[in-house]
C-alpha atoms as a PDB file:
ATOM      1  CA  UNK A   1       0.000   0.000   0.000  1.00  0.00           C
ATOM      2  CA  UNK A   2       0.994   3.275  -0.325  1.00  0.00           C
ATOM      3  CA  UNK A   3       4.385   5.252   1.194  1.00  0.00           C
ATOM      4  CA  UNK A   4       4.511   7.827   3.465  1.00  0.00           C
ATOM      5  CA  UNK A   5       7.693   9.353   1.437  1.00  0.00           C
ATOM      6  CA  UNK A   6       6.995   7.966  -2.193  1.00  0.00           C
ATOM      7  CA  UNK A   7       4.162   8.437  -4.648  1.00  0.00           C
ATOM      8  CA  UNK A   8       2.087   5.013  -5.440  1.00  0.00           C
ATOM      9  CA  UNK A   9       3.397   2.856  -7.984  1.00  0.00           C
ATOM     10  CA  UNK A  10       0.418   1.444 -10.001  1.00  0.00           C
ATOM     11  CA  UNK A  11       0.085  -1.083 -12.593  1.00  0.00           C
ATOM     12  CA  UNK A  12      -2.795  -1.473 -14.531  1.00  0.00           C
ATOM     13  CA  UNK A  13      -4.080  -4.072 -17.638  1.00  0.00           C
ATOM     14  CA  UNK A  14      -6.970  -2.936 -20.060  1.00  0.00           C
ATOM     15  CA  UNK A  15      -5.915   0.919 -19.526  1.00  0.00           C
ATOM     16  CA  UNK A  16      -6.797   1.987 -23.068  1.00  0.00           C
ATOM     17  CA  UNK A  17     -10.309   2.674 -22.238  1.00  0.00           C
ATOM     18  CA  UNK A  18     -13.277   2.015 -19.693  1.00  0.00           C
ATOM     19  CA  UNK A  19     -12.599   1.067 -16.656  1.00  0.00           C
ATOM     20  CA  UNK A  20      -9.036   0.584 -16.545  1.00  0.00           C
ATOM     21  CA  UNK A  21      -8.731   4.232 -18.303  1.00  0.00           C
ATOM     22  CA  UNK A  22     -10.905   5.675 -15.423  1.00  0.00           C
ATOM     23  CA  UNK A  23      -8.947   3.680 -12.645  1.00  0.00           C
ATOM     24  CA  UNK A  24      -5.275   5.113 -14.392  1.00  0.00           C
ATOM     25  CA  UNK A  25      -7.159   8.889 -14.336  1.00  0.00           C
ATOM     26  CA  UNK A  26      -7.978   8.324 -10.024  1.00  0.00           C
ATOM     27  CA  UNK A  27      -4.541   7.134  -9.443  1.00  0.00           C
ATOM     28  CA  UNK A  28      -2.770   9.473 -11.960  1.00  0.00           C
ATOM     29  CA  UNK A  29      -4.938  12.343 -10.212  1.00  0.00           C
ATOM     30  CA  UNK A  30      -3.852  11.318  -6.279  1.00  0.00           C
ATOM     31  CA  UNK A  31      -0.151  11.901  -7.642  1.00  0.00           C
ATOM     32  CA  UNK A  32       0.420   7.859  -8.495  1.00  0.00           C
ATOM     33  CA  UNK A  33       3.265   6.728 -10.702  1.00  0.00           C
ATOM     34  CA  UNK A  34       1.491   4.685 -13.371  1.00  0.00           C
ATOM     35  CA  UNK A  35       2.155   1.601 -15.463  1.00  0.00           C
ATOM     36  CA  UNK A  36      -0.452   1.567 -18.235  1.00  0.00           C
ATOM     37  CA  UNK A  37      -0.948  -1.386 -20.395  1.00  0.00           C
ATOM     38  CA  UNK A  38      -2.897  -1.677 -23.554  1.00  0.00           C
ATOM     39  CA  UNK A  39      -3.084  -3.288 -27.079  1.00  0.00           C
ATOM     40  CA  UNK A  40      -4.089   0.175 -28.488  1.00  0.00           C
ATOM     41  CA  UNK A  41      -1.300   2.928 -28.802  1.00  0.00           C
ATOM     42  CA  UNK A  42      -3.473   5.509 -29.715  1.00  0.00           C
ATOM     43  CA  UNK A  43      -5.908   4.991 -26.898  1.00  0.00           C
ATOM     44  CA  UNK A  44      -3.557   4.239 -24.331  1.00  0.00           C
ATOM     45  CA  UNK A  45      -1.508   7.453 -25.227  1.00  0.00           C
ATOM     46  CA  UNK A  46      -4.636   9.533 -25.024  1.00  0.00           C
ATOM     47  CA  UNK A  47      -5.425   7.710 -21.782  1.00  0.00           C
ATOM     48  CA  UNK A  48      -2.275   8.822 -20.128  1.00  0.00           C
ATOM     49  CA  UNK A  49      -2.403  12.301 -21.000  1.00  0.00           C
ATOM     50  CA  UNK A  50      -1.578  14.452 -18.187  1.00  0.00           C
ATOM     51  CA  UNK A  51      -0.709  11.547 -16.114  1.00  0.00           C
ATOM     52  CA  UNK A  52       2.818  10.481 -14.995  1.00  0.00           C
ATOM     53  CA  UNK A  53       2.367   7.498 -16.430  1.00  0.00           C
ATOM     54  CA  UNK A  54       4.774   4.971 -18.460  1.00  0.00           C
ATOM     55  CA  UNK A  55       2.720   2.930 -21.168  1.00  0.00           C
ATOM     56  CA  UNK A  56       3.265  -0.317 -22.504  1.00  0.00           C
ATOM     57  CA  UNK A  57       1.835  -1.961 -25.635  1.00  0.00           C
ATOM     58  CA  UNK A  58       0.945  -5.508 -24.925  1.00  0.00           C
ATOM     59  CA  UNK A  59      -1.897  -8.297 -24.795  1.00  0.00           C
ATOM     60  CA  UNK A  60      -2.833  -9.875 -21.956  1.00  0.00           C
ATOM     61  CA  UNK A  61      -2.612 -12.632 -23.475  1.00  0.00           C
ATOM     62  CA  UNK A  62       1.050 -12.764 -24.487  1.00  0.00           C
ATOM     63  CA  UNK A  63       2.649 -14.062 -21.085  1.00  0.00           C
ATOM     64  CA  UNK A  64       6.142 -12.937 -23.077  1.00  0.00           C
ATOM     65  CA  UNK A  65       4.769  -9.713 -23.504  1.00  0.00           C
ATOM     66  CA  UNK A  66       3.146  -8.983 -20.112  1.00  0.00           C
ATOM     67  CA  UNK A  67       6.702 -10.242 -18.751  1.00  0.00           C
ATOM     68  CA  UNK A  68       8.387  -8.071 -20.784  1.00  0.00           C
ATOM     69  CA  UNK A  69       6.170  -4.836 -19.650  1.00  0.00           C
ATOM     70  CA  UNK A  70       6.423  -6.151 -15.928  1.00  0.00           C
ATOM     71  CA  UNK A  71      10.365  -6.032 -16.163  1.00  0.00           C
ATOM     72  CA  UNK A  72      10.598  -2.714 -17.577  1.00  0.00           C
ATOM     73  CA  UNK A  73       8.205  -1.185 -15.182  1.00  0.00           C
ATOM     74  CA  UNK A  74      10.498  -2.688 -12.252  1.00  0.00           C
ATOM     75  CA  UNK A  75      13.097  -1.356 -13.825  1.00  0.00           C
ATOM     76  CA  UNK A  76      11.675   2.063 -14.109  1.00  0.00           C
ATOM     77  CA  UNK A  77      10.152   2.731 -11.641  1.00  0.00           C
ATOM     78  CA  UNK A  78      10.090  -0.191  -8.591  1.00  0.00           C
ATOM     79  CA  UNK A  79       7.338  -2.575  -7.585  1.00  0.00           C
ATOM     80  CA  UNK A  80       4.198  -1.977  -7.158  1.00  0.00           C
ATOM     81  CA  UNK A  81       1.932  -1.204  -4.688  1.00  0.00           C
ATOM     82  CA  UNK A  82      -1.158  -2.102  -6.740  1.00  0.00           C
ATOM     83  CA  UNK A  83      -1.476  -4.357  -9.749  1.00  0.00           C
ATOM     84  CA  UNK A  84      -4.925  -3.823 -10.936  1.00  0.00           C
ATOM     85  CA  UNK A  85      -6.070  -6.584 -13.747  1.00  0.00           C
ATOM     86  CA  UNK A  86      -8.639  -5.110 -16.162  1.00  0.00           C
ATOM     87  CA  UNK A  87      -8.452  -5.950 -19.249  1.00  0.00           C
ATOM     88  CA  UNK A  88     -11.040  -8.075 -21.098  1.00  0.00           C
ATOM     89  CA  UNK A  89     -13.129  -9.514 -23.960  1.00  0.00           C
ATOM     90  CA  UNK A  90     -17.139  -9.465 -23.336  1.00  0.00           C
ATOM     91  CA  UNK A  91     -18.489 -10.862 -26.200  1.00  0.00           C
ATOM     92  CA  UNK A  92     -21.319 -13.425 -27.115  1.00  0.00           C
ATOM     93  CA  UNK A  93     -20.567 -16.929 -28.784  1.00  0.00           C
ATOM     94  CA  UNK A  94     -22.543 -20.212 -29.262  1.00  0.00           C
ATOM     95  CA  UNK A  95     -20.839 -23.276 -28.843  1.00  0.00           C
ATOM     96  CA  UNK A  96     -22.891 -24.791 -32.092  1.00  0.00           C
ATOM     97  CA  UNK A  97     -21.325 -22.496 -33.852  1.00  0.00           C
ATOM     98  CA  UNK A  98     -17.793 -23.154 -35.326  1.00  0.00           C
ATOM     99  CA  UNK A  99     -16.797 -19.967 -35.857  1.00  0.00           C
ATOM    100  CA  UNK A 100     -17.325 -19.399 -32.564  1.00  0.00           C
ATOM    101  CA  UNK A 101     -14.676 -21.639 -31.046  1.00  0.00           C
ATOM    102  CA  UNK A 102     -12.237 -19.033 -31.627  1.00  0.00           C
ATOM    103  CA  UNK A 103     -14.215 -15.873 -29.646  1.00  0.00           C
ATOM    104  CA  UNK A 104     -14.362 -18.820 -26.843  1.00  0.00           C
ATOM    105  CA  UNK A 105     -10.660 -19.167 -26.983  1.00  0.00           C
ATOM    106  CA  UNK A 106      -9.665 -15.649 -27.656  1.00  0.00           C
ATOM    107  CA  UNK A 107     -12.434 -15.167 -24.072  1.00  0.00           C
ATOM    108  CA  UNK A 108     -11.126 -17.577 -21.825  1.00  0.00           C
ATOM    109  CA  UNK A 109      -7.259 -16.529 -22.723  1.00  0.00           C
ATOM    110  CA  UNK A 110      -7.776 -13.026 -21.788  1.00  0.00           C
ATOM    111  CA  UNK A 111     -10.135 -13.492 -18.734  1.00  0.00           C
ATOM    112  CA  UNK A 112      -8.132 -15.933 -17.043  1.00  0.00           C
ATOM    113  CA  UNK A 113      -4.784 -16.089 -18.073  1.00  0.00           C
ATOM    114  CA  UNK A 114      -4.428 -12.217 -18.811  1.00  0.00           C
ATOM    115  CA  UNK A 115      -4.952 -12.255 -14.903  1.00  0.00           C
ATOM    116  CA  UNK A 116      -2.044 -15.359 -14.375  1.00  0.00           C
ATOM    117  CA  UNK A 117       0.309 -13.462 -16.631  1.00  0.00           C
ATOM    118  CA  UNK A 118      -0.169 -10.125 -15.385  1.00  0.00           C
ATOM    119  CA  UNK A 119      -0.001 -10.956 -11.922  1.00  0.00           C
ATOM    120  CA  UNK A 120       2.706 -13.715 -11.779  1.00  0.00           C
ATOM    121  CA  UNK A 121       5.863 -11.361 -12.832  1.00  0.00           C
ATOM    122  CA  UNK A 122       4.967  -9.216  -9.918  1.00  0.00           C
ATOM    123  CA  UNK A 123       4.554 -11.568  -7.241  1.00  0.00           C
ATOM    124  CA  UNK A 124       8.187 -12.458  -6.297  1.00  0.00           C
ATOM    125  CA  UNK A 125       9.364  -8.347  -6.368  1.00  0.00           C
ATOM    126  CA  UNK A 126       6.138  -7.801  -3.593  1.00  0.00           C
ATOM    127  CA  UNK A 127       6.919 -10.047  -1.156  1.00  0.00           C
ATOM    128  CA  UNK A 128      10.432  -9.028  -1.276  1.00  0.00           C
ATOM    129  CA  UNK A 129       9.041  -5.095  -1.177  1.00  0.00           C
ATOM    130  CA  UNK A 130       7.024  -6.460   1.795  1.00  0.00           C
ATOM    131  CA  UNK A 131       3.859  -6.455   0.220  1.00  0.00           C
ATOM    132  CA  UNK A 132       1.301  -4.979  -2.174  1.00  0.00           C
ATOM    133  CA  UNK A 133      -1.831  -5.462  -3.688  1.00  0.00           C
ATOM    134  CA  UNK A 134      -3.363  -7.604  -6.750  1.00  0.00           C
ATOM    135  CA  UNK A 135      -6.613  -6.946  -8.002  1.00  0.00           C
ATOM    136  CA  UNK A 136      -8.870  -8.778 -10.271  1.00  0.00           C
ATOM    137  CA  UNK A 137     -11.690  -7.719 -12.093  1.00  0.00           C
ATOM    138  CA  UNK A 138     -14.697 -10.257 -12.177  1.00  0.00           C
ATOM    139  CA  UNK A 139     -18.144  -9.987 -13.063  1.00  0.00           C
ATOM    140  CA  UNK A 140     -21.362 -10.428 -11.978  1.00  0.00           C
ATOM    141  CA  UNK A 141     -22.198 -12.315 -15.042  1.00  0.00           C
ATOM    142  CA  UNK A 142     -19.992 -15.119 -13.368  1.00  0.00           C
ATOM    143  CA  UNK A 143     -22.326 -16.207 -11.040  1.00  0.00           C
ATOM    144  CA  UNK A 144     -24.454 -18.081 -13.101  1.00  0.00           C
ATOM    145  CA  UNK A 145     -24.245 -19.013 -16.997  1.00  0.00           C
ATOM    146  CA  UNK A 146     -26.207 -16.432 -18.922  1.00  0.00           C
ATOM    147  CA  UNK A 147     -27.462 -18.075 -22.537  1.00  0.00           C
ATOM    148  CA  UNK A 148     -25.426 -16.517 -25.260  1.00  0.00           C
ATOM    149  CA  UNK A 149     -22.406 -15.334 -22.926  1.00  0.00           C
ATOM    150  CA  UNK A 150     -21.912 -18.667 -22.042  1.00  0.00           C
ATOM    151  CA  UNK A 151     -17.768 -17.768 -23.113  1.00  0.00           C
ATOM    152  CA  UNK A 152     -17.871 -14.370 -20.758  1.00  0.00           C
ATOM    153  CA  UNK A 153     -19.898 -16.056 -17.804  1.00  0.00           C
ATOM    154  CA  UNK A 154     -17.223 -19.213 -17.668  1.00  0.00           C
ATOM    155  CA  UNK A 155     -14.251 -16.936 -18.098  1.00  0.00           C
ATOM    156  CA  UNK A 156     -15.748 -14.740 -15.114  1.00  0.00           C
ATOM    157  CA  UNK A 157     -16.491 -17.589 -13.069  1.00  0.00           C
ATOM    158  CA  UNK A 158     -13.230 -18.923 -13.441  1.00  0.00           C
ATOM    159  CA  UNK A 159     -11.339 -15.583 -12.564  1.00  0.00           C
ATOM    160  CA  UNK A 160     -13.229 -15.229  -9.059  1.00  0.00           C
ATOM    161  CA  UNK A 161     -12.127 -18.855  -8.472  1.00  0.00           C
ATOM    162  CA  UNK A 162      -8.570 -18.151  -9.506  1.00  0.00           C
ATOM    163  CA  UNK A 163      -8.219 -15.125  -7.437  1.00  0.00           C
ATOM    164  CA  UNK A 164      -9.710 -16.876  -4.568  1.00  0.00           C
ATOM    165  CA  UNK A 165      -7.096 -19.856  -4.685  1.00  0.00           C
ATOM    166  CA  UNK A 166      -4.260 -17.100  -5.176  1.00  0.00           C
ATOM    167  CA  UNK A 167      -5.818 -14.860  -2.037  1.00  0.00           C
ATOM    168  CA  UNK A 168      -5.557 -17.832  -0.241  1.00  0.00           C
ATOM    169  CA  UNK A 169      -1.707 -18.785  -1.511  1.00  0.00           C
ATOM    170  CA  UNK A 170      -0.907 -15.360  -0.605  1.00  0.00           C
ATOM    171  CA  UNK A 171      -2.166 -14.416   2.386  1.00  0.00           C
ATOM    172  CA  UNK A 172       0.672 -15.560   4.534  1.00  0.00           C
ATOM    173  CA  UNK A 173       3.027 -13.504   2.436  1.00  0.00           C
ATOM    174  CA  UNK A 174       1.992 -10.153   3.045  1.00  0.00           C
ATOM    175  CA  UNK A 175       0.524  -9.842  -0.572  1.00  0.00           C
ATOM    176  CA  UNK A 176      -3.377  -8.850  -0.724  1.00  0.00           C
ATOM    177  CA  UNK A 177      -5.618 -10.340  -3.551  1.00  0.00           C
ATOM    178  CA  UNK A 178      -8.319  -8.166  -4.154  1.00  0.00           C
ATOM    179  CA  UNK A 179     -11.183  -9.653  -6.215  1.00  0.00           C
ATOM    180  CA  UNK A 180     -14.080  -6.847  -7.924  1.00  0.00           C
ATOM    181  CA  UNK A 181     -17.464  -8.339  -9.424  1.00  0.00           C
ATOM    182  CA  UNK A 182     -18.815  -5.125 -11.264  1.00  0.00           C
ATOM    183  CA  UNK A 183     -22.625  -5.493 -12.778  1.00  0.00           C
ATOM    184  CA  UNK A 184     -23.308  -2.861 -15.635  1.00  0.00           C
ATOM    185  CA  UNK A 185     -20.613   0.012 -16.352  1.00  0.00           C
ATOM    186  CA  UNK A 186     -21.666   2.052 -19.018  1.00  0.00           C
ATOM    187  CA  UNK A 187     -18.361   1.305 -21.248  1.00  0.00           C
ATOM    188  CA  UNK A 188     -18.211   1.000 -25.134  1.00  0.00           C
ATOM    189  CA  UNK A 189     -18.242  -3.047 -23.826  1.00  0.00           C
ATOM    190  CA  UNK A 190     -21.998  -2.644 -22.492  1.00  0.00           C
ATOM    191  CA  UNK A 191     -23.712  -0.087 -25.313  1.00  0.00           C
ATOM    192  CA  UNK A 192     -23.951  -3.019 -27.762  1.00  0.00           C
ATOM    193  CA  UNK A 193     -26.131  -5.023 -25.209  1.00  0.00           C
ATOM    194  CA  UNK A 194     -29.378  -5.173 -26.478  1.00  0.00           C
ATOM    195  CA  UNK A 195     -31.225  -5.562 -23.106  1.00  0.00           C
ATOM    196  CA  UNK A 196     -31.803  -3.230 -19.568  1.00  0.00           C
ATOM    197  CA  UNK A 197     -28.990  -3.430 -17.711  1.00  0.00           C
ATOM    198  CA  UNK A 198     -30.238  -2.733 -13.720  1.00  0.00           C
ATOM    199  CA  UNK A 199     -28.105  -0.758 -11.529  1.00  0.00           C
ATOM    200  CA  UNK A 200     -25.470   0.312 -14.297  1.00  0.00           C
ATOM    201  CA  UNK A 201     -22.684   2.954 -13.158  1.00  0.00           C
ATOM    202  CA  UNK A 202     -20.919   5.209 -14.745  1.00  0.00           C
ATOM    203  CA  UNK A 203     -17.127   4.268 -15.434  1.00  0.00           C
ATOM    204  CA  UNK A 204     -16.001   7.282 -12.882  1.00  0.00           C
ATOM    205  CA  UNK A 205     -18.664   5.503 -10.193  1.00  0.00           C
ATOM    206  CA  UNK A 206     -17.290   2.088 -10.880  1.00  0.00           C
ATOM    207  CA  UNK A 207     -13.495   3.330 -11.007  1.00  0.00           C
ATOM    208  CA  UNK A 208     -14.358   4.837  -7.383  1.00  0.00           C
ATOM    209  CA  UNK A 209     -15.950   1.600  -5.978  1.00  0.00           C
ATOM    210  CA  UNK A 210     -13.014  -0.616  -7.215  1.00  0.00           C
ATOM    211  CA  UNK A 211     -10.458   1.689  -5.218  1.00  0.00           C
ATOM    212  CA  UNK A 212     -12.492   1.900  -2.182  1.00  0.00           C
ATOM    213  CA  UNK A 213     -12.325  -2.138  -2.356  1.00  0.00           C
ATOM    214  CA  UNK A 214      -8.342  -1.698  -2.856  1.00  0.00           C
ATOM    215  CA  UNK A 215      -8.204   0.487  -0.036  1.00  0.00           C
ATOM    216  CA  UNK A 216      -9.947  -1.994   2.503  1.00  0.00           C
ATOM    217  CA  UNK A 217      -8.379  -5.003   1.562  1.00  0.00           C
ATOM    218  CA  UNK A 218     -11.670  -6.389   0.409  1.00  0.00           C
ATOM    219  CA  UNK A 219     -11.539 -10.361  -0.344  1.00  0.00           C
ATOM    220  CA  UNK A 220     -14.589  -9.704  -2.467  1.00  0.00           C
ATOM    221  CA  UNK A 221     -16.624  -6.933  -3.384  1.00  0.00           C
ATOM    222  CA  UNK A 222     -19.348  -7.108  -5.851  1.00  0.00           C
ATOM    223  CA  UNK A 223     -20.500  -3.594  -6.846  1.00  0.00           C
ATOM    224  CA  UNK A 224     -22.926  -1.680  -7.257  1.00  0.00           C
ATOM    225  CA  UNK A 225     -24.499  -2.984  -3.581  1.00  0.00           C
ATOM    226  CA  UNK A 226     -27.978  -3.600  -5.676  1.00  0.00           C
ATOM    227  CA  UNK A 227     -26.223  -6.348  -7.747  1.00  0.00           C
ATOM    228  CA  UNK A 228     -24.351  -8.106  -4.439  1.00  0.00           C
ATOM    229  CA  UNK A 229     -28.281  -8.620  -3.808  1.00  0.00           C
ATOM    230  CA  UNK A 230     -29.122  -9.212  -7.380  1.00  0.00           C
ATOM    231  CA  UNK A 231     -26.022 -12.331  -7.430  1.00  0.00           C
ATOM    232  CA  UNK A 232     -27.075 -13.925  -3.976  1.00  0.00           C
ATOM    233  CA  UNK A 233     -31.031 -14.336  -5.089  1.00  0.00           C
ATOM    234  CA  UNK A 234     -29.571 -15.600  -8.554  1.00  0.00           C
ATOM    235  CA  UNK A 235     -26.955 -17.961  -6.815  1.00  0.00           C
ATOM    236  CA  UNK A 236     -29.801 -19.058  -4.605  1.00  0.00           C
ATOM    237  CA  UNK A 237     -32.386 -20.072  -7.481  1.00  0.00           C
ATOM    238  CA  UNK A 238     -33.315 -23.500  -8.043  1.00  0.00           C
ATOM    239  CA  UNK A 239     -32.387 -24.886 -11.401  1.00  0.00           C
ATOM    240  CA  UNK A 240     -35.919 -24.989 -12.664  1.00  0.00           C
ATOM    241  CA  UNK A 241     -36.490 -21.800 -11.506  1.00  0.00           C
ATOM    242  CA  UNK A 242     -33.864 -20.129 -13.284  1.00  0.00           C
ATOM    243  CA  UNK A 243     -34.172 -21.852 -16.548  1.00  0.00           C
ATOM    244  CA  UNK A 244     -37.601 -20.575 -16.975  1.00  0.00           C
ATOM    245  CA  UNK A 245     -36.661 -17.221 -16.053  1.00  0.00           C
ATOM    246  CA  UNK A 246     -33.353 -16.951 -18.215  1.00  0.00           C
ATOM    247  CA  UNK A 247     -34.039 -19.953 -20.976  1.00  0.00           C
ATOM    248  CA  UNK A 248     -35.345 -17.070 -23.412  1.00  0.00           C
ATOM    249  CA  UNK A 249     -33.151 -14.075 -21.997  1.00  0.00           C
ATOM    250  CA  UNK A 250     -32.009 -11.741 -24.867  1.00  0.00           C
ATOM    251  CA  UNK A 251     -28.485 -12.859 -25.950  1.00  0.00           C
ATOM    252  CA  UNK A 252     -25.323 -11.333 -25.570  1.00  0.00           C
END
């Protein structure tokens, strides 16, 4: 967590735009020293604008690439205090579909294992530091498997359960794992849904609620509060029940 004599040192996936653009503008704003990584240039640049930020053009998906961004950050500026993991695909795909295998793929890889290879080049240089904090951004759409997003609601799923186990690995070691289950954030990601979305933030709302999690050491915070309701009566309904209520949901 943050010095008393040093500005924090923040690293943060999916930075380009959304979310992880309106987390790097709160942390670039409190005086922060910023790691910003994106697949855009363009965006990313305009993203850090203003910001003391260092950016770094890489997928999520490329472990050798997120590696390679990790290092160069260490070497620039020290470890961490907060690696925040953000970046994403939301996107609908049907498993009847062949062309689809691909968008599950392409889903699953940047999920799950963006989170496993941003997070793993940091973990060694914050225990040594004494510490820091990794967070992960779920969803609410991973608490049960929404028809059409069946891709997005697995990868989700399997990204609360992965930061759980590493929360758990970590714990002892003075390194935080920080897990964030967001419902709607009106991003470019969400405008294409064509359905309500309940309870959907802003990006500058969202950005504020995933800090405030940061800052209390949260082991999981679903936000907006409405949806933390929202996922426990969902989690709670009987199969029957929930297949006649979602069976002929609008799709992804």
């Amino acid at each position: 967590m943050p010095r008393a004599d040093k500005p924090q040192l923040v690293f943060i996936t999916g930075a380009s735009s959304g979310l992880g653009a309106a987390l790097a503008r709160h942390y670039g704003q409190q005086g922060a020293v910023l790691g910003l990584c994106g697949r855009r240039e363009e965006a990313l640049a305009q993203a850090a604008a203003g910001l003391n930020a260092h950016c770094f053009i890489a997928d999520v998906r490329d472990p050798g690439a997120m590696r390679d961004a990790a290092e160069k950050f260490l070497a620039l500026v020290g470890t961490p205090d907060i690696v925040i993991g953000c970046a994403g695909i939301s996107v609908g795909a049907l498993t009847e579909e062949a062309s689809d295998l691909p968008v599950f793929q392409a889903v699953m890889d940047a999920n799950v294992m963006g989170l496993v290879h941003t997070f793993q080049p940091f973990i060694a240089p914050m225990r040594s530091a004494g510490g820091g904090v990794l967070c992960g951004i779920a969803s609410v759409a991973g608490v049960r498997g929404l028809p059409g997003g069946g891709a997005y609601s697995a990868s989700k799923a399997a990204a609360r359960v992965y930061l759980e186990a590493l929360r758990l690995e970590l714990k002892a070691r003075g390194v935080k794992v920080v897990t964030v289950s967001p419902g709607y954030i009106d991003t470019p990601m969400t405008q294409v849904n064509p359905y309500p979305m309940p309870f959907k933030m802003s990006v500058a709302t969202a950005a504020n609620k995933v800090v405030r999690a940061i800052e209390r050491g949260s082991r999981h915070a679903v936000i907006p509060w409405q949806m933390a309701w929202v996922a426990a009566l969902l989690t709670g309904l009987p199969n029957p029940v929930y297949d006649a209520l979602f069976e002929k949901a609008p799709r992804k």
